[in-house]
Protein backbone atom coordinates (compact mmCIF):
# COMPACT_ATOMS: atom_id res chain seq x y z
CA UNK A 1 17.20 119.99 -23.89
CA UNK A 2 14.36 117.58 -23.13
CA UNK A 3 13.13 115.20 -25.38
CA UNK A 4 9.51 117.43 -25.57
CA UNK A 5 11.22 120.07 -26.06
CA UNK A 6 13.78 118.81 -28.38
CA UNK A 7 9.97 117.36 -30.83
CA UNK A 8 8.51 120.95 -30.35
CA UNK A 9 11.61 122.64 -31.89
CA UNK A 10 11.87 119.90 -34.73
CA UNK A 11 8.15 120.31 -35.56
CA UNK A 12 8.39 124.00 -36.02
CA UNK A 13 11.43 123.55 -38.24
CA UNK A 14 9.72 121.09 -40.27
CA UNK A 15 6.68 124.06 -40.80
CA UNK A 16 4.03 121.73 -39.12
CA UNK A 17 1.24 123.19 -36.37
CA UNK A 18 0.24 121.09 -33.63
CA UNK A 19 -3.30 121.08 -34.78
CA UNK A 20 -1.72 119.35 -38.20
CA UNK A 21 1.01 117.34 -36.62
CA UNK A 22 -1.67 115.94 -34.21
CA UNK A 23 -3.54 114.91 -37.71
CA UNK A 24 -0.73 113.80 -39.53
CA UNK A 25 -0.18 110.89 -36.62
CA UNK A 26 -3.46 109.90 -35.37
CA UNK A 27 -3.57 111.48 -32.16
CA UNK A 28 -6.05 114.17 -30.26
CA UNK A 29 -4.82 117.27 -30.66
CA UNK A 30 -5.10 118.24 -27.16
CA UNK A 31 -2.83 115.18 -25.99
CA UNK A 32 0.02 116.27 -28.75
CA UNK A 33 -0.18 119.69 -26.99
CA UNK A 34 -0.01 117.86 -23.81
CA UNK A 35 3.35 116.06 -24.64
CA UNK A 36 5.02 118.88 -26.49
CA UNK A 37 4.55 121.54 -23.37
CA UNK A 38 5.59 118.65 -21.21
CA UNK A 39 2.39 118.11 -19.39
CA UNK A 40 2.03 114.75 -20.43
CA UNK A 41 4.62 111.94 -21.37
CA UNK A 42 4.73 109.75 -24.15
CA UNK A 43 7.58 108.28 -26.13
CA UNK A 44 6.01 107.13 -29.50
CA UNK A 45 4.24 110.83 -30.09
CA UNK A 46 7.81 112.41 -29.58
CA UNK A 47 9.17 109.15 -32.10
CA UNK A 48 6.45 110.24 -34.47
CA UNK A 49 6.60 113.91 -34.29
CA UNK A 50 10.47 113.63 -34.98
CA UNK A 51 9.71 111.51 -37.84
CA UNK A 52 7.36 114.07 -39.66
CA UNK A 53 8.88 115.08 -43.09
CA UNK A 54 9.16 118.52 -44.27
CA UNK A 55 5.40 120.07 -44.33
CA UNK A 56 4.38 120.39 -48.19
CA UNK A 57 2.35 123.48 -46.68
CA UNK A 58 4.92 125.03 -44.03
CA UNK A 59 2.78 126.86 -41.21
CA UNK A 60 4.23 129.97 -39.34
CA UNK A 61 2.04 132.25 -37.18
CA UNK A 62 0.97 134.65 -39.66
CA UNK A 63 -0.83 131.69 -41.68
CA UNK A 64 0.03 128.98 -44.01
CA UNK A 65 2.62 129.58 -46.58
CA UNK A 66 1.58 129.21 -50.42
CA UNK A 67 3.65 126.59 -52.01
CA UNK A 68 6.23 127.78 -53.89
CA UNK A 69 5.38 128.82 -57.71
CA UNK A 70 1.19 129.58 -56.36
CA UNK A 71 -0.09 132.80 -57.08
């Protein structure tokens, strides 16, 4: 598996968007998307990216999850 790849899979896992990862470690949006569909290369956004914790929020494609306990 490459390395983009290998951040893109993690990210998911972890319940973070691009649009959010992107925020979470000061970089343009458009540039994370860049690296993760391997249209662009860069080393510390993958670094970063793997370093995200779990999101407090966890995205999926129907939305944003409410945290557990919410009504």
């Amino acid at each position: 598996m490459l390395p983009h790849e290998h951040a893109k899979r993690e990210m998911k896992r972890k319940g973070w968007s691009h649009r959010r990862a992107a925020r979470q470690i000061g970089k343009s949006y458009p540039w994370v998307c860049d690296v993760l569909n391997g249209k662009g290369t860069s080393q510390p956004v993958i670094d970063a990216i793997l370093a995200l914790p779990n999101s407090p929020t966890p995205y999926s494609p129907l939305g944003f999850a409410r945290p557990k306990g919410a009504q």
